[in-house]
C-alpha atoms as a PDB file:
ATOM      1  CA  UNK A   1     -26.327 -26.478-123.648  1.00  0.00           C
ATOM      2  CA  UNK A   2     -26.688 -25.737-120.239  1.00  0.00           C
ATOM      3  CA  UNK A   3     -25.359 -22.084-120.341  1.00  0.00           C
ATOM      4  CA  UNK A   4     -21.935 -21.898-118.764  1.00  0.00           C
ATOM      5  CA  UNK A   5     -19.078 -20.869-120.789  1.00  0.00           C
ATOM      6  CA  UNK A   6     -16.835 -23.092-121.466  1.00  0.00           C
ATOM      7  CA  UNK A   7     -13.018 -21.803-121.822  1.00  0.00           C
ATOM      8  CA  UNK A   8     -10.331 -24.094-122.763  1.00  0.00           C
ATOM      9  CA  UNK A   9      -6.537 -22.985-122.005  1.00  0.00           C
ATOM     10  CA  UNK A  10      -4.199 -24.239-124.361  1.00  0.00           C
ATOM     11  CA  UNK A  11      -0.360 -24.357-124.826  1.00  0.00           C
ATOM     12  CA  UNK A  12       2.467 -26.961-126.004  1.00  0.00           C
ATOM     13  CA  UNK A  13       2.405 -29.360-123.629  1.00  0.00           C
ATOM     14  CA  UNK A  14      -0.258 -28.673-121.639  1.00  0.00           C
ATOM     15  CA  UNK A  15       2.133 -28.786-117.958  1.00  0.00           C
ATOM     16  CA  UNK A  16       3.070 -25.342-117.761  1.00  0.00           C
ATOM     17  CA  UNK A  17       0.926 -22.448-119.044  1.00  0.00           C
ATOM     18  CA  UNK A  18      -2.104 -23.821-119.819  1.00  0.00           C
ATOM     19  CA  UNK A  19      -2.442 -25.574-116.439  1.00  0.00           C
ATOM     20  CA  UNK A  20      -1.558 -22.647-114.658  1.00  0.00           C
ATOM     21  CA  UNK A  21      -4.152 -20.738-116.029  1.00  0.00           C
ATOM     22  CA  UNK A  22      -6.725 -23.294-115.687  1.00  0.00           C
ATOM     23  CA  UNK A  23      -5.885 -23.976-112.041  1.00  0.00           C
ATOM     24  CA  UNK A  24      -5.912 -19.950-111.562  1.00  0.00           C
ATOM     25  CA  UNK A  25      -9.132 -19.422-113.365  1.00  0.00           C
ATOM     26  CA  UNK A  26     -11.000 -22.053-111.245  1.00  0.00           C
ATOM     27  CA  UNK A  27      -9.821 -20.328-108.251  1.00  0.00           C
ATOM     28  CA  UNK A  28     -11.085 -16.818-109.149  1.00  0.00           C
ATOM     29  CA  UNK A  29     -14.625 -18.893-109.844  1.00  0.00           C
ATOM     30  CA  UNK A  30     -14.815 -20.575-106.684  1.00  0.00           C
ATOM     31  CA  UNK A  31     -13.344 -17.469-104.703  1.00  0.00           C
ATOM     32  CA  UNK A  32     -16.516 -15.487-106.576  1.00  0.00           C
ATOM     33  CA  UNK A  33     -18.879 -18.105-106.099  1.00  0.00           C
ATOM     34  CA  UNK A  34     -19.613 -18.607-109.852  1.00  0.00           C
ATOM     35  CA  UNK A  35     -18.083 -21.750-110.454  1.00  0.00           C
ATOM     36  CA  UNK A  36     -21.494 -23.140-111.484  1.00  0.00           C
ATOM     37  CA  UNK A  37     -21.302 -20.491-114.502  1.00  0.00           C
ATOM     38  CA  UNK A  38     -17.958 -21.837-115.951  1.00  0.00           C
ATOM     39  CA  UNK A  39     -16.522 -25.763-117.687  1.00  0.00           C
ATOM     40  CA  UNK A  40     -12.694 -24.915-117.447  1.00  0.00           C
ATOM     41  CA  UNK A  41     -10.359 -27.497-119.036  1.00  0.00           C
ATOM     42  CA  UNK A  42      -6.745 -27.020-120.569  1.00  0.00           C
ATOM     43  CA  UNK A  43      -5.052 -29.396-123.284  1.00  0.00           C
ATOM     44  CA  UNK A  44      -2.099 -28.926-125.323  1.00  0.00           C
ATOM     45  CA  UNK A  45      -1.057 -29.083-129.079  1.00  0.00           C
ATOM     46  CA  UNK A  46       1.638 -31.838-128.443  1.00  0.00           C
ATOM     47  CA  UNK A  47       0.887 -35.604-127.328  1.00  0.00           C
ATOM     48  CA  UNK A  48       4.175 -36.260-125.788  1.00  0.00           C
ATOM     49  CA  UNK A  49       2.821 -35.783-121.721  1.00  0.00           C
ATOM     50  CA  UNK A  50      -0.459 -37.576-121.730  1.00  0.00           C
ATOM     51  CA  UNK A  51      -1.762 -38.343-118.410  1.00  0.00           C
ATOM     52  CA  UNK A  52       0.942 -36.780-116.335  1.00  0.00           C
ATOM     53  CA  UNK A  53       0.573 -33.944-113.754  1.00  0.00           C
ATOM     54  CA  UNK A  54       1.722 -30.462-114.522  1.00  0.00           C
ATOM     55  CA  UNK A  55       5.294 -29.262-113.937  1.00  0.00           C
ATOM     56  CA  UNK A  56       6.281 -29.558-110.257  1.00  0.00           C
ATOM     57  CA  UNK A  57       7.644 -25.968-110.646  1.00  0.00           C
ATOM     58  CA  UNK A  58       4.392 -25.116-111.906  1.00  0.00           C
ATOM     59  CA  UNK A  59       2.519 -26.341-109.110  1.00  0.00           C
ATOM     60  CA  UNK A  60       4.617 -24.884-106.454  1.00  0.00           C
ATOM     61  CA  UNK A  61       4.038 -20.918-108.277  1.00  0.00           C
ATOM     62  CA  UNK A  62       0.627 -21.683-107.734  1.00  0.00           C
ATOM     63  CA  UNK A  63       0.748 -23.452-104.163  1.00  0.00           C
ATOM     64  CA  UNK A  64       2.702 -20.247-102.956  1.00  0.00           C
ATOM     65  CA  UNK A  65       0.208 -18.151-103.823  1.00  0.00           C
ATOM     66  CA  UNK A  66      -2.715 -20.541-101.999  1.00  0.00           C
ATOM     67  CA  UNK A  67      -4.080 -21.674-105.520  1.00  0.00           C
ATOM     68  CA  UNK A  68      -3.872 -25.958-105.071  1.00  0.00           C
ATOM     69  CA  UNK A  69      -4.740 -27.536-108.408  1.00  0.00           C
ATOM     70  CA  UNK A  70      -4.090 -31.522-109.921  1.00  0.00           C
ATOM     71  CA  UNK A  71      -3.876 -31.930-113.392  1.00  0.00           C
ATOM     72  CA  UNK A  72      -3.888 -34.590-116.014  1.00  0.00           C
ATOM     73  CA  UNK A  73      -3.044 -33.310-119.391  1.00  0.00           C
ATOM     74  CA  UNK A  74      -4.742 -33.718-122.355  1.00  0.00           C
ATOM     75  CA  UNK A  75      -4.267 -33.261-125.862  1.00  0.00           C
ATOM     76  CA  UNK A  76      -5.921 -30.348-127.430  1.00  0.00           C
ATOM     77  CA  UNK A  77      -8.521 -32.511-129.882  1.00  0.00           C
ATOM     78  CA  UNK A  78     -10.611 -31.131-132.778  1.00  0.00           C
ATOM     79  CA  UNK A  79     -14.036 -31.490-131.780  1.00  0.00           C
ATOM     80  CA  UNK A  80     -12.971 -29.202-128.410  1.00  0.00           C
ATOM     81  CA  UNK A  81     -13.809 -26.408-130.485  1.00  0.00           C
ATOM     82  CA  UNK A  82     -17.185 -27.207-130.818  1.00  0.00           C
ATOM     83  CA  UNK A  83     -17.381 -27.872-126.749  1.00  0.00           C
ATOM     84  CA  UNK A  84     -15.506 -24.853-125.777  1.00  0.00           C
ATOM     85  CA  UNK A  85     -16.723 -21.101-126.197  1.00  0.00           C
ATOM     86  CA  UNK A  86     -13.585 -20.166-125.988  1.00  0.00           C
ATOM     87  CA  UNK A  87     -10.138 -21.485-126.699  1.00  0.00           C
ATOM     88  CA  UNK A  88      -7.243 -19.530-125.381  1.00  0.00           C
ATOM     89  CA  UNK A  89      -3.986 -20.127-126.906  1.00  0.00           C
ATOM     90  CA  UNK A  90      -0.549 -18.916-125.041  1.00  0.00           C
ATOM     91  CA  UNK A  91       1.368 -18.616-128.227  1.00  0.00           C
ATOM     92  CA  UNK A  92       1.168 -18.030-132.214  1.00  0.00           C
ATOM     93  CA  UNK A  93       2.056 -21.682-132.845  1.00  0.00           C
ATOM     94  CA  UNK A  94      -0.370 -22.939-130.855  1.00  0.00           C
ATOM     95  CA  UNK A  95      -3.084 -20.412-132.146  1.00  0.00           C
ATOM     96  CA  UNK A  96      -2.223 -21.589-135.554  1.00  0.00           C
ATOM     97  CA  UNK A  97      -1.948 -25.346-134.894  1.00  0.00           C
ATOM     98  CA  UNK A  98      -5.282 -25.462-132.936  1.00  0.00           C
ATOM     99  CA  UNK A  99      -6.930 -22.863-136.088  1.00  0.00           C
ATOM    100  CA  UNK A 100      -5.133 -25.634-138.176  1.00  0.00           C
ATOM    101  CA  UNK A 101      -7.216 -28.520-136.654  1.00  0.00           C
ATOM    102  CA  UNK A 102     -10.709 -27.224-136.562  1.00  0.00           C
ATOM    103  CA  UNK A 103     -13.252 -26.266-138.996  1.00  0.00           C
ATOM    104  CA  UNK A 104     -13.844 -23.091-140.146  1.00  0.00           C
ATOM    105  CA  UNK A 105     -17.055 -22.326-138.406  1.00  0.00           C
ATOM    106  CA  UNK A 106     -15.526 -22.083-134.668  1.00  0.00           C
ATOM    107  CA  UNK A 107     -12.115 -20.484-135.794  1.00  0.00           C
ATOM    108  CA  UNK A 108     -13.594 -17.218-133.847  1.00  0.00           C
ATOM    109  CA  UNK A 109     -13.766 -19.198-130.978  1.00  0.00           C
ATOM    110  CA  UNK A 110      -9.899 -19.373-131.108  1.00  0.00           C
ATOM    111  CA  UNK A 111      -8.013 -16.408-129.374  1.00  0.00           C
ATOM    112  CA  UNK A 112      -4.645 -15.266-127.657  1.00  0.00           C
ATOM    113  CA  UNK A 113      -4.620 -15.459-123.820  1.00  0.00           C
ATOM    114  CA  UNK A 114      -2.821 -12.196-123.757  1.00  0.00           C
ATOM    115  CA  UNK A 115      -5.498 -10.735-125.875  1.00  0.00           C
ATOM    116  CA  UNK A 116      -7.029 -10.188-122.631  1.00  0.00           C
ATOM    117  CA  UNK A 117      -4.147  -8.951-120.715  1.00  0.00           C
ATOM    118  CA  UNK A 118      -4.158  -5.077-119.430  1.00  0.00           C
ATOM    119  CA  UNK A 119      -0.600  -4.936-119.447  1.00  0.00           C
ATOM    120  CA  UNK A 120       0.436  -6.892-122.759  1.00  0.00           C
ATOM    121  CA  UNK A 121       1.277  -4.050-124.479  1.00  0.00           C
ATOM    122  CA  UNK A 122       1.806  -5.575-127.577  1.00  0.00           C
ATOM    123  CA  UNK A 123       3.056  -8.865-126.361  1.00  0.00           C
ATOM    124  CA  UNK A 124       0.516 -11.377-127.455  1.00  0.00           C
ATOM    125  CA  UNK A 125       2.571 -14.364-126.317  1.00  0.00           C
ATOM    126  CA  UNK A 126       3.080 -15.800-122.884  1.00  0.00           C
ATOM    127  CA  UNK A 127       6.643 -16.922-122.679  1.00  0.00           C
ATOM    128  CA  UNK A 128       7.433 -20.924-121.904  1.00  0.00           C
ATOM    129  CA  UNK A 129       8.917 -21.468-118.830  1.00  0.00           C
ATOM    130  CA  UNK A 130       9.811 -24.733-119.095  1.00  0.00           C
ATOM    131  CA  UNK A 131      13.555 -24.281-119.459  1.00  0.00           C
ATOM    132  CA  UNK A 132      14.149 -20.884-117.404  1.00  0.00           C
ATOM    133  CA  UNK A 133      13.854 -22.039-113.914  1.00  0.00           C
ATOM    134  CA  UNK A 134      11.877 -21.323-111.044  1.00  0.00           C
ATOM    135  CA  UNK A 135      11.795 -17.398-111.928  1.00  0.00           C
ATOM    136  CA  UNK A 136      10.587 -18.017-115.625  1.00  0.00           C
ATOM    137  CA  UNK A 137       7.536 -19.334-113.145  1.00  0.00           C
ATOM    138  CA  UNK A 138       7.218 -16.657-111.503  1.00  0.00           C
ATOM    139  CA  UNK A 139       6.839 -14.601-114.075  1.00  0.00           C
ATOM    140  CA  UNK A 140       4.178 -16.578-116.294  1.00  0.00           C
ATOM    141  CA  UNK A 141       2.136 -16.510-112.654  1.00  0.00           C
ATOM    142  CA  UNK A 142       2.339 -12.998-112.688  1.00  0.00           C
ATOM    143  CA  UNK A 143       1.104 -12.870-116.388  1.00  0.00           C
ATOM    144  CA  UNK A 144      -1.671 -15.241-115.926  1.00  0.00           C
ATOM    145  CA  UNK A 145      -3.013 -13.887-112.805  1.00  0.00           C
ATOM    146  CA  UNK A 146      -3.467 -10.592-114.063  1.00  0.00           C
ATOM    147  CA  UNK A 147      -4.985 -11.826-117.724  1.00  0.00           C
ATOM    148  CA  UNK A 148      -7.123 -14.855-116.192  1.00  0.00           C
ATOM    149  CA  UNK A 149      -8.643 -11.606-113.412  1.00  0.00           C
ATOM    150  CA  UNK A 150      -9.120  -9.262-116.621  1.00  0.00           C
ATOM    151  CA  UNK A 151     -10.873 -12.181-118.415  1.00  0.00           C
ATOM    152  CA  UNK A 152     -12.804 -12.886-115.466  1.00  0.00           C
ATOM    153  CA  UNK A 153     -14.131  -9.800-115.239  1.00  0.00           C
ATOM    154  CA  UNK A 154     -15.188  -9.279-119.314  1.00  0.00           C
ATOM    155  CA  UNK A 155     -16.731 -12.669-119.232  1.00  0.00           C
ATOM    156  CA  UNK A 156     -18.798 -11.830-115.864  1.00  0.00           C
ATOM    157  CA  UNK A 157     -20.030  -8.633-117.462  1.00  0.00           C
ATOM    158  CA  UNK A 158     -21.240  -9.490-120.874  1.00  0.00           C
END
C-alpha cells in the first residue's frame, strides 16, 4: 500500500449521492492541498446506469457552488472492500447490500455517511433526490458538504 486512504462513496445508483460526495470530497483535498493523501471513488449497489454521467441536477448543485466534477458510474463490486479503507454508504439498504457482498473480515470498513455528520441528529440516512426536484438537490448538497468537511477533518487528524 502506498498509504493514502482510500474512501469509497456509495449509494443506489451511483448518479446522485454518491457522486456528489465524491466530487465534494476531492474538492476539499485539492482546496487543502492533500489530494496526494486520498484514492476517492464512488459506485453504487444497482447496475442499471453503468457508464453514464451523474444526474444533470446533480452536477449543476455542485457547479453552483464552484465544485466541477465528471463522473462515470460504477457498480459497487466485492473486492472494493478490500481496496477501500472506507466505504460510506448513504442509506440502510445500501449498508446492508454492500455488508451483504463482502466478507466478513472488512465489514468494519463499511459505515453510514451520516455517521460523520455534526448535524444528523439521529438521521443516519441521506435522503434520494432523484425524484424531488432541483430542491431535493439542494438539500443533499447541504448534507454532504457539511458531513464530507466533518470527515475531512477526523480523517486529517488521526
Amino acid at each position: 500500500m502506498d498509504g493514502k486512504t482510500r474512501v469509497m462513496f456509495v449509494c443506489s445508483g451511483n448518479i446522485c449521492r454518491s457522486p456528489m460526495a465524491h466530487g465534494l470530497f476531492l474538492d476539499r483535498i485539492e482546496r487543502r492541498g492533500v489530494s496526494d493523501r486520498f484514492e476517492v471513488e464512488s459506485s453504487g449497489t444497482s447496475d442499471f446506469n453503468i457508464g453514464e454521467d451523474m444526474d444533470e441536477r446533480g452536477r449543476n448543485e455542485l457547479a453552483k457552488h464552484g465544485v466541477t466534477f465528471n463522473h462515470a458510474v460504477r457498480t459497487f463490486e466485492p473486492w472494493d472492500a478490500e481496496d477501500y479503507d472506507l466505504i460510506l454508504t448513504m442509506e440502510r439498504s445500501n449498508h446492508e447490500k454492500v455488508l451483504g457482498m463482502i466478507p466478513p473480515e472488512f465489514r468494519d470498513r463499511v459505515r453510514m455517511f451520516r455517521d460523520f455528520d455534526p448535524e444528523a441528529e439521529g438521521e443516519e440516512e441521506v435522503p434520494d433526490p432523484y425524484f424531488s426536484g432541483r430542491n431535493g438537490f439542494s438539500e443533499v448538497y447541504r448534507i454532504t458538504e457539511r458531513t464530507v468537511d466533518a470527515l475531512l477533518e477526523k480523517l486529517l487528524n488521526r
